[in-house]
C-alpha atoms as a PDB file:
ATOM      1  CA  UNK A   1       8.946  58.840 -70.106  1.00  0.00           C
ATOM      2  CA  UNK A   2      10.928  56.676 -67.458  1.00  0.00           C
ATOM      3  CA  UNK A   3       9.510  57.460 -63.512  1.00  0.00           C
ATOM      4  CA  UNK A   4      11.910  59.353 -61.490  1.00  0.00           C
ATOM      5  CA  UNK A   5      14.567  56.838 -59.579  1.00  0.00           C
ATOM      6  CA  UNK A   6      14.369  57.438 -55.992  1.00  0.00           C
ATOM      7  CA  UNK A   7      15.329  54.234 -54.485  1.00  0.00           C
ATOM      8  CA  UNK A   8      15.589  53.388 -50.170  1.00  0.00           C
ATOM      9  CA  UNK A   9      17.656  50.473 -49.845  1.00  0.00           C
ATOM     10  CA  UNK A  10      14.615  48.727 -47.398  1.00  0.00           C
ATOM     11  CA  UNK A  11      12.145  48.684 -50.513  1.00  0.00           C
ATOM     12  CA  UNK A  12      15.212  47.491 -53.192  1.00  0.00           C
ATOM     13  CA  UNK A  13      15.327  44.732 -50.277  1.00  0.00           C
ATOM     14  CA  UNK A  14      11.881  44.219 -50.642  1.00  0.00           C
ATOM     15  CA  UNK A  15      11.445  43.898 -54.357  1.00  0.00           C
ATOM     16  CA  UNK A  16      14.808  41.522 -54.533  1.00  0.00           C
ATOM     17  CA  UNK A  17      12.181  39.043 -52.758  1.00  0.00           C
ATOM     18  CA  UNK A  18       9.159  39.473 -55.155  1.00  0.00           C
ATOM     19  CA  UNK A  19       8.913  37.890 -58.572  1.00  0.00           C
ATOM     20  CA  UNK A  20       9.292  40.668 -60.727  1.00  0.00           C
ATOM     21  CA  UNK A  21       6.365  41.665 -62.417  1.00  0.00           C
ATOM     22  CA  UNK A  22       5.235  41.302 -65.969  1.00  0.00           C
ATOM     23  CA  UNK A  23       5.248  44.524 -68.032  1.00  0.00           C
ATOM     24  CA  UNK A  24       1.863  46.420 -68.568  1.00  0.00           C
ATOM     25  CA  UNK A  25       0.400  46.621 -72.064  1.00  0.00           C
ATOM     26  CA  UNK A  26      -0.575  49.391 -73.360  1.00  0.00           C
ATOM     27  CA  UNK A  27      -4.255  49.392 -74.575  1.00  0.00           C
ATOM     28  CA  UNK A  28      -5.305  48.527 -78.018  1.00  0.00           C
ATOM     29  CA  UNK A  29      -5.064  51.497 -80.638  1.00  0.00           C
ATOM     30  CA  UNK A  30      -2.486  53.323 -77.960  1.00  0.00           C
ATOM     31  CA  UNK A  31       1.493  53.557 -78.082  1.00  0.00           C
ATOM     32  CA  UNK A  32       3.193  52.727 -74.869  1.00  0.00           C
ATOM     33  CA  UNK A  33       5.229  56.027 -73.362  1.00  0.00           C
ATOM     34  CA  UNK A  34       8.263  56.586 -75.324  1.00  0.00           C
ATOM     35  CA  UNK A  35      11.629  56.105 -73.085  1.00  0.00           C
ATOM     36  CA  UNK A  36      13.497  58.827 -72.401  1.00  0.00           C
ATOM     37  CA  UNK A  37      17.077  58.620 -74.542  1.00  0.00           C
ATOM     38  CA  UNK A  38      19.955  60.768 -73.739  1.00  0.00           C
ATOM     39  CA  UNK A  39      19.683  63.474 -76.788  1.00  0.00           C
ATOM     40  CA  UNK A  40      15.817  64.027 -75.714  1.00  0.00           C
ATOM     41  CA  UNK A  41      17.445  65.575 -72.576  1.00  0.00           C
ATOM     42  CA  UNK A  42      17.294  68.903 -71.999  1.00  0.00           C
ATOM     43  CA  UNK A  43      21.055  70.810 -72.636  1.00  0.00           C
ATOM     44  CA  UNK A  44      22.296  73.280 -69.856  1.00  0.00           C
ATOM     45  CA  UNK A  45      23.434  73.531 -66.357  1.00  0.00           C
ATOM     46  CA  UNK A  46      22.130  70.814 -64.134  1.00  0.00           C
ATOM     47  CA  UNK A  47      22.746  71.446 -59.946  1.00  0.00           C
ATOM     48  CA  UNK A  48      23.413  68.309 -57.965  1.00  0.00           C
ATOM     49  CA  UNK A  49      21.032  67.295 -55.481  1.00  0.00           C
ATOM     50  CA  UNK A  50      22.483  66.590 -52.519  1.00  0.00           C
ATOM     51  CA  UNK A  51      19.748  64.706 -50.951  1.00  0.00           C
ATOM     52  CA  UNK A  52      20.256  61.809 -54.061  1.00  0.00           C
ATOM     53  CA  UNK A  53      23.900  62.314 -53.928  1.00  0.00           C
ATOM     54  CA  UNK A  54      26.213  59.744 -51.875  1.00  0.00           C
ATOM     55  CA  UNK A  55      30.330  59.885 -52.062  1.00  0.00           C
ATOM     56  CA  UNK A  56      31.891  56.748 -50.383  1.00  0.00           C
ATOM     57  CA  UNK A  57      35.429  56.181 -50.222  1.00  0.00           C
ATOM     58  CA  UNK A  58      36.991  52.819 -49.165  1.00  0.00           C
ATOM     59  CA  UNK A  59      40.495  51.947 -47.968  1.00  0.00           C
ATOM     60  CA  UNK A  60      41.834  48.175 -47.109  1.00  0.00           C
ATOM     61  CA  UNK A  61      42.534  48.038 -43.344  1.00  0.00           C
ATOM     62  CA  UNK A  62      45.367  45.364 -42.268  1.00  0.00           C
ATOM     63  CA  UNK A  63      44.617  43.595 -45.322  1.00  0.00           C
ATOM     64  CA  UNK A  64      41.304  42.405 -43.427  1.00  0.00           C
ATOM     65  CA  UNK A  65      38.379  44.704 -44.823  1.00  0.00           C
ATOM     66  CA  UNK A  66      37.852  47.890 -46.754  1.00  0.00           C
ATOM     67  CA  UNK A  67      37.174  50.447 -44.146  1.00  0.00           C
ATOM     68  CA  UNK A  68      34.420  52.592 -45.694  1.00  0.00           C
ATOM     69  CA  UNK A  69      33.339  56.407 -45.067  1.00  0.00           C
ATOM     70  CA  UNK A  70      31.645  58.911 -46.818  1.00  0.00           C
ATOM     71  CA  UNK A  71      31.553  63.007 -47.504  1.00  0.00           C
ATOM     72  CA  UNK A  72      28.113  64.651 -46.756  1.00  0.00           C
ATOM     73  CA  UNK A  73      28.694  67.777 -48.148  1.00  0.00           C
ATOM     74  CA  UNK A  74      28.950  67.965 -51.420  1.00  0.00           C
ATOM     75  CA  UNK A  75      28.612  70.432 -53.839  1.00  0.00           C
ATOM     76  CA  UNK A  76      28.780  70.207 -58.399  1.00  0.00           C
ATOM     77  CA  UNK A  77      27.901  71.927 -61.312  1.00  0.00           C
ATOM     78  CA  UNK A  78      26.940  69.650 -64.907  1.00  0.00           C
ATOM     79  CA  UNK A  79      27.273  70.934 -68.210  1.00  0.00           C
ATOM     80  CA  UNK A  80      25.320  68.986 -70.362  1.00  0.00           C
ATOM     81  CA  UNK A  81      25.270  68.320 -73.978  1.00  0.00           C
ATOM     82  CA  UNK A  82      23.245  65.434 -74.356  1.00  0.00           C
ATOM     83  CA  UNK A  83      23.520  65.240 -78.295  1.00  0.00           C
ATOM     84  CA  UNK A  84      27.210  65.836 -77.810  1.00  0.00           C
ATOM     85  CA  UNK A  85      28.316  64.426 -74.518  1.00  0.00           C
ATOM     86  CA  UNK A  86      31.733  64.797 -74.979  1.00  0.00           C
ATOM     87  CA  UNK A  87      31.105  68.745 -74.573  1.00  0.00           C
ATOM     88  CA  UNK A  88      29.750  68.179 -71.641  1.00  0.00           C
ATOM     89  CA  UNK A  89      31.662  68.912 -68.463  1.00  0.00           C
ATOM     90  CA  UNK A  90      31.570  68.707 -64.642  1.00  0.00           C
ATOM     91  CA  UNK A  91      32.873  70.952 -61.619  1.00  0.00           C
ATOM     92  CA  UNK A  92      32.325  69.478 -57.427  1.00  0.00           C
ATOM     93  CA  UNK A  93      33.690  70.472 -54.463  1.00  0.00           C
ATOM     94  CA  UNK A  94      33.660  68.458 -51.461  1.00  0.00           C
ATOM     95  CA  UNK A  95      34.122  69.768 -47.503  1.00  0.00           C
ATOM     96  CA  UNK A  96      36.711  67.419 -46.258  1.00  0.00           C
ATOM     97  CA  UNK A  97      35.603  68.155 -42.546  1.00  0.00           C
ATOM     98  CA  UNK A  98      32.343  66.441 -43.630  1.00  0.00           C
ATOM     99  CA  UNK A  99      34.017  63.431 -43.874  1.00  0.00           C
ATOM    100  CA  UNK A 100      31.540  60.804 -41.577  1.00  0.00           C
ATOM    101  CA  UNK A 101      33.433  57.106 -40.719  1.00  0.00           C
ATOM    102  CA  UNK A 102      30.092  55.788 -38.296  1.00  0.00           C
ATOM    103  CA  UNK A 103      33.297  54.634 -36.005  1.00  0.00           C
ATOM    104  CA  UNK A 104      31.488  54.325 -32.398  1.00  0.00           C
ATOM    105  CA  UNK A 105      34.405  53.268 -30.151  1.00  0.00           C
ATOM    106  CA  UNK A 106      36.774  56.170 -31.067  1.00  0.00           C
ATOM    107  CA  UNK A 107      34.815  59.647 -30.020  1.00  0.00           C
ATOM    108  CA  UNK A 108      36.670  61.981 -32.762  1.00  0.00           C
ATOM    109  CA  UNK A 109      38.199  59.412 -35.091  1.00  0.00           C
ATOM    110  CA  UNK A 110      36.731  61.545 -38.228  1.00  0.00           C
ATOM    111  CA  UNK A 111      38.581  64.689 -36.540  1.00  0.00           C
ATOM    112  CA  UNK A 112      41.436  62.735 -36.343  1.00  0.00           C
ATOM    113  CA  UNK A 113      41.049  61.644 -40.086  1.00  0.00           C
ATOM    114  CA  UNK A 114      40.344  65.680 -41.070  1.00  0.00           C
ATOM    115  CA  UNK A 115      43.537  66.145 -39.046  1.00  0.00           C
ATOM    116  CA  UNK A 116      46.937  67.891 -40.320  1.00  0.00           C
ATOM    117  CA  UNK A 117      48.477  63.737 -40.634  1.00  0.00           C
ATOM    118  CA  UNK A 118      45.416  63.208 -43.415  1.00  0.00           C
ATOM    119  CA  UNK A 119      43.001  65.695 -44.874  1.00  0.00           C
ATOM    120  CA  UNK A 120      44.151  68.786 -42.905  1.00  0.00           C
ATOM    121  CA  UNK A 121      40.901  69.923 -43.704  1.00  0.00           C
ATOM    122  CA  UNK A 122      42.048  73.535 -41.473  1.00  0.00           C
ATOM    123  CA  UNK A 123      44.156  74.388 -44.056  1.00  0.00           C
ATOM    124  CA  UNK A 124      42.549  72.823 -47.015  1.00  0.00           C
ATOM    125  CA  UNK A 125      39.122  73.133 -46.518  1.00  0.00           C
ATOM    126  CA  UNK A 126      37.915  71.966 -49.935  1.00  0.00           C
ATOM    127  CA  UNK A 127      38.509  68.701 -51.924  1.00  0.00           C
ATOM    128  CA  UNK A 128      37.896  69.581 -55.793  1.00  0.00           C
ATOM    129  CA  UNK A 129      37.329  67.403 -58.988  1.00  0.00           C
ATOM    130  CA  UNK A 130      37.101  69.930 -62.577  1.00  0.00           C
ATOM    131  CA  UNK A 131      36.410  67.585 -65.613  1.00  0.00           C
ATOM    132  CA  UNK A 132      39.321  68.334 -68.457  1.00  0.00           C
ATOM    133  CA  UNK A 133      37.995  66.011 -71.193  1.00  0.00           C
ATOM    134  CA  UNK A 134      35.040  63.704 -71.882  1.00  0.00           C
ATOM    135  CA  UNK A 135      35.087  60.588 -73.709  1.00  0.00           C
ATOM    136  CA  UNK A 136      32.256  57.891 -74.770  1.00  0.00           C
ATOM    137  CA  UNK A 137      33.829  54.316 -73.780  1.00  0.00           C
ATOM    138  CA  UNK A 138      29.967  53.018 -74.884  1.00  0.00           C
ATOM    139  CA  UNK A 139      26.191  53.970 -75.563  1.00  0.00           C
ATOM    140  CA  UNK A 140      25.829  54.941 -71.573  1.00  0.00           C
ATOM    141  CA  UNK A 141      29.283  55.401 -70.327  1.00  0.00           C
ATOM    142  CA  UNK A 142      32.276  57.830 -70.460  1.00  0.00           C
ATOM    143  CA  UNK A 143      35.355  58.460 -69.056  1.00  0.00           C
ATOM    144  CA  UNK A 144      35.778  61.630 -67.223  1.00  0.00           C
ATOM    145  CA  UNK A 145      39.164  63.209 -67.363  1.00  0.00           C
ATOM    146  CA  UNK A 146      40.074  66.269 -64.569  1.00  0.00           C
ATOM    147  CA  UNK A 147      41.761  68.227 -62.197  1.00  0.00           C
ATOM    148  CA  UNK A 148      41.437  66.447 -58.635  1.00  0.00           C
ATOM    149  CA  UNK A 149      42.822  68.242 -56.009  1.00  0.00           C
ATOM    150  CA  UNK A 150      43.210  66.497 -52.138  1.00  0.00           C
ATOM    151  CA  UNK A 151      45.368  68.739 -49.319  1.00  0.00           C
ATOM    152  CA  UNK A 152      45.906  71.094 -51.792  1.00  0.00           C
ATOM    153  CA  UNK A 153      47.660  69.048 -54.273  1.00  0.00           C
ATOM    154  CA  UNK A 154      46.225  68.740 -57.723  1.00  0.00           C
ATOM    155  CA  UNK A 155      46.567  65.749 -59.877  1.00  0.00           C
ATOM    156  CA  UNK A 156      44.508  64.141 -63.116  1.00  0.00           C
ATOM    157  CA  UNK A 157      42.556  61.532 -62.128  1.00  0.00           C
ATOM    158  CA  UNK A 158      39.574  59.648 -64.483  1.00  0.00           C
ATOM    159  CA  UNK A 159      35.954  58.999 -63.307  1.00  0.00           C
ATOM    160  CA  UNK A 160      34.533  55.939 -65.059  1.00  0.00           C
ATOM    161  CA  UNK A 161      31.005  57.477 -65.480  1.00  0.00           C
ATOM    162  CA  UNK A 162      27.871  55.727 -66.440  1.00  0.00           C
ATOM    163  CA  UNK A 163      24.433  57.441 -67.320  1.00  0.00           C
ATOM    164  CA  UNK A 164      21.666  55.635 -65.413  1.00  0.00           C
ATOM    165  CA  UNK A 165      18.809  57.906 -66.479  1.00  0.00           C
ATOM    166  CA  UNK A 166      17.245  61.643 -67.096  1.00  0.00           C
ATOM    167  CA  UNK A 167      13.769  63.055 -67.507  1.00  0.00           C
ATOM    168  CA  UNK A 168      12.959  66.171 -69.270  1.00  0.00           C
ATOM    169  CA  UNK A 169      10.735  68.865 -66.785  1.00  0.00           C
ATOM    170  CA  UNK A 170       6.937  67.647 -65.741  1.00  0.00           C
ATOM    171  CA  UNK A 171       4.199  68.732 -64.144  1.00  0.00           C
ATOM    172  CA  UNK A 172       5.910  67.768 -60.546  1.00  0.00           C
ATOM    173  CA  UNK A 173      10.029  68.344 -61.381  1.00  0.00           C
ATOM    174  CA  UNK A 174      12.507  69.894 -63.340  1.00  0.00           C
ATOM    175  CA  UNK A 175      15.011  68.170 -65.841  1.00  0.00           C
ATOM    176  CA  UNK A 176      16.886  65.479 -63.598  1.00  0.00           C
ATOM    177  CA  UNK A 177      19.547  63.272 -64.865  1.00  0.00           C
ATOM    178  CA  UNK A 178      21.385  60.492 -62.629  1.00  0.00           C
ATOM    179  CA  UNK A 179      24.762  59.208 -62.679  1.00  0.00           C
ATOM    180  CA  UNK A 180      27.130  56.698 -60.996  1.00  0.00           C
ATOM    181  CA  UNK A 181      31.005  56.839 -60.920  1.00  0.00           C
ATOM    182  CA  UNK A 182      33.860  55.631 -59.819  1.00  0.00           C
ATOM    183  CA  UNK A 183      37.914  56.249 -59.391  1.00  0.00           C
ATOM    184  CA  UNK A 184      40.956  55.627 -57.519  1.00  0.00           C
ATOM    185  CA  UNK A 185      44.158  57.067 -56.567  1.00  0.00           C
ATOM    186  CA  UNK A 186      46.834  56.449 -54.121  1.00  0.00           C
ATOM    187  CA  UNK A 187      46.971  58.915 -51.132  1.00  0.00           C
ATOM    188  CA  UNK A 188      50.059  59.430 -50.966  1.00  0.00           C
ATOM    189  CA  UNK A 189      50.482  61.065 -53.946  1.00  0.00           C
ATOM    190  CA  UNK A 190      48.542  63.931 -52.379  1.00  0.00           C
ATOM    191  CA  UNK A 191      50.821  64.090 -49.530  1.00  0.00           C
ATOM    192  CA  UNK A 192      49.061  62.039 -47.039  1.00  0.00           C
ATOM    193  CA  UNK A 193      51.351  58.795 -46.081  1.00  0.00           C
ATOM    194  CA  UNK A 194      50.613  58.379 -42.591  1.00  0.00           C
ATOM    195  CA  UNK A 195      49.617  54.665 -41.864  1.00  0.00           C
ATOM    196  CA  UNK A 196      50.565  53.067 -45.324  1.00  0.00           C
ATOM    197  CA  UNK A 197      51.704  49.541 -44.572  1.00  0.00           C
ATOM    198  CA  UNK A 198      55.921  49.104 -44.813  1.00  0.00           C
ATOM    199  CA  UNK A 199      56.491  46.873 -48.328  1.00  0.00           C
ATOM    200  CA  UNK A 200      55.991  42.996 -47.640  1.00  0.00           C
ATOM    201  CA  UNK A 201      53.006  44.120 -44.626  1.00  0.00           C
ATOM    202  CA  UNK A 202      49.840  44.564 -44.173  1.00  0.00           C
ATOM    203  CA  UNK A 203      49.553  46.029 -41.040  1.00  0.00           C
ATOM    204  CA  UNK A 204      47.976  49.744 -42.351  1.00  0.00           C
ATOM    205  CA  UNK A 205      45.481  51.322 -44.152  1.00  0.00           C
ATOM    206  CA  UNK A 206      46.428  51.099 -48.011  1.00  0.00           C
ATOM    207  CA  UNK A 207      47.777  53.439 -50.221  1.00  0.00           C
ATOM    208  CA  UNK A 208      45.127  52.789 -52.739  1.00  0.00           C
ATOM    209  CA  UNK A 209      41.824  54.541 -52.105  1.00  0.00           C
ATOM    210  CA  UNK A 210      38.619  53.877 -54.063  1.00  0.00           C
ATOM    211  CA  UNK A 211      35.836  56.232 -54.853  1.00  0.00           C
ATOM    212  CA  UNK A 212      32.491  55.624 -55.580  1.00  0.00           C
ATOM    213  CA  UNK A 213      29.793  57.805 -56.526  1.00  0.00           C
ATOM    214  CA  UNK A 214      25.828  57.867 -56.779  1.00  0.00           C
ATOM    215  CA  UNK A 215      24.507  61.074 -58.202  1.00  0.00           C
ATOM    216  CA  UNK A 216      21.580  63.047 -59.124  1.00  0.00           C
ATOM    217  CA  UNK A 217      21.772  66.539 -61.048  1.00  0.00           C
ATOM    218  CA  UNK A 218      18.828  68.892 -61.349  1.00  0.00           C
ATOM    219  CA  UNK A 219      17.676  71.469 -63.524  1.00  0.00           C
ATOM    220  CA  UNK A 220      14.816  73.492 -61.685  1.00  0.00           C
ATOM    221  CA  UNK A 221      11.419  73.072 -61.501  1.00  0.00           C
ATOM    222  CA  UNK A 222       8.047  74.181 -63.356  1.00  0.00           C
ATOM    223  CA  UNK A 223       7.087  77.819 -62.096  1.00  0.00           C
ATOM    224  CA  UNK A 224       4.314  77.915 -59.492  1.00  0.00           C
ATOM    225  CA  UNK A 225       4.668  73.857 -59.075  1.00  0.00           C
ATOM    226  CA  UNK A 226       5.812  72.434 -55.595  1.00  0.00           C
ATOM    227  CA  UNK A 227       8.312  69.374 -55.845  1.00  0.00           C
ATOM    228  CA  UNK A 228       6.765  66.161 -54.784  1.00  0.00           C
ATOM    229  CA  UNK A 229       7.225  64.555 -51.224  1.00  0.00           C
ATOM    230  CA  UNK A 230       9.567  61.941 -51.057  1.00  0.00           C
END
């Protein structure tokens, strides 16, 4: 069984610097731990956890850097088939007033940015992705057809999705499966224009937004058992 992937950025930092270290053999007259494939997964619902679960978005800025934020609210639902992953399927909603640039020298920029001139996040308080069709590109990756809907405009858009890993439930966790994805789609086909450079400048934030993803989805936890400290 593969350990649960819980990585901080400071320790992936850390091991980058350290040779990496020779696998351990297993002792004479014992089988190493089997790896966990996709169809040993267990099927069902799967509940995202939020506290593995990052949604960046990135913009170019006058054509000098690609002005990054994030959502912190997020919220999904998985389907999952693992010996048929192509019935599998995926519902999240996002609070567009969670929206979080880290601008310091503005005081409300993301306020701004969850406006009426962008998300109007008053009227539309929810951004939504609901998966129409899945479909195996390779042995760990799919594309992830749905519904996307921005300022209350709904359009298809496709996730490119890979499968990272999944354990079934143990003595300390539930079933847990992580993904990463991403997408793009240009803003102003959901109605929000305001700032996109005039043809020939650069002087804006683009059209073009890209969205990347880093997910975890869990199914519950052994009865009676406490989930480990992270």
């Amino acid at each position: 069984m593969r350990r649960p992937f819980a990585a901080l950025p400071v320790l992936i930092l850390l091991a980058a610097c350290q040779p990496a270290p020779k696998p351990a053999e297993a002792p004479k007259g014992e089988a190493a731990p089997a790896a966990v494939t996709a169809p040993d997964l267990l099927p069902g619902t799967y509940r995202l956890d939020p506290d593995h679960t990052t949604v960046l978005f990135r913009v170019n800025h006058v054509g000098m850097s690609n002005f990054t934020g994030q959502f912190r609210k997020v919220d999904a639902s998985l389907v999952l088939d693992p010996k048929n992953p192509e019935a599998s399927s995926v519902t999240v909603d996002i609070d567009a007033a969670s929206l979080n640039t880290n601008v310091q020298v503005s005081p409300g920029f993301d306020k701004t940015l969850a406006g009426p001139e962008w998300l109007d996040a008053g009227a539309h308080p929810k951004i939504t992705f609901k998966s129409t069709k899945v479909t195996k590109t390779g042995p760990d990756t799919a594309d992830v057809a749905g519904d996307f809907t921005l300022k209350g405009v709904t359009r298809p858009i496709v996730l490119k999705a890979r499968f990272n890993d999944g354990y079934r439930p143990n003595a300390m966790d539930g079933a847990r499966v992580g993904f990463s994805a991403t997408t793009s789609f240009k803003r102003s086909d959901f109605g929000i224009s305001y700032g996109i450079p005039a043809p020939g400048s650069k002087m804006g934030v683009s059209d073009a937004v890209e969205v990347i993803i880093e997910t975890e989805f869990t199914q519950g936890k052994p009865t009676g058992e406490p989930m480990p400290a992270h």
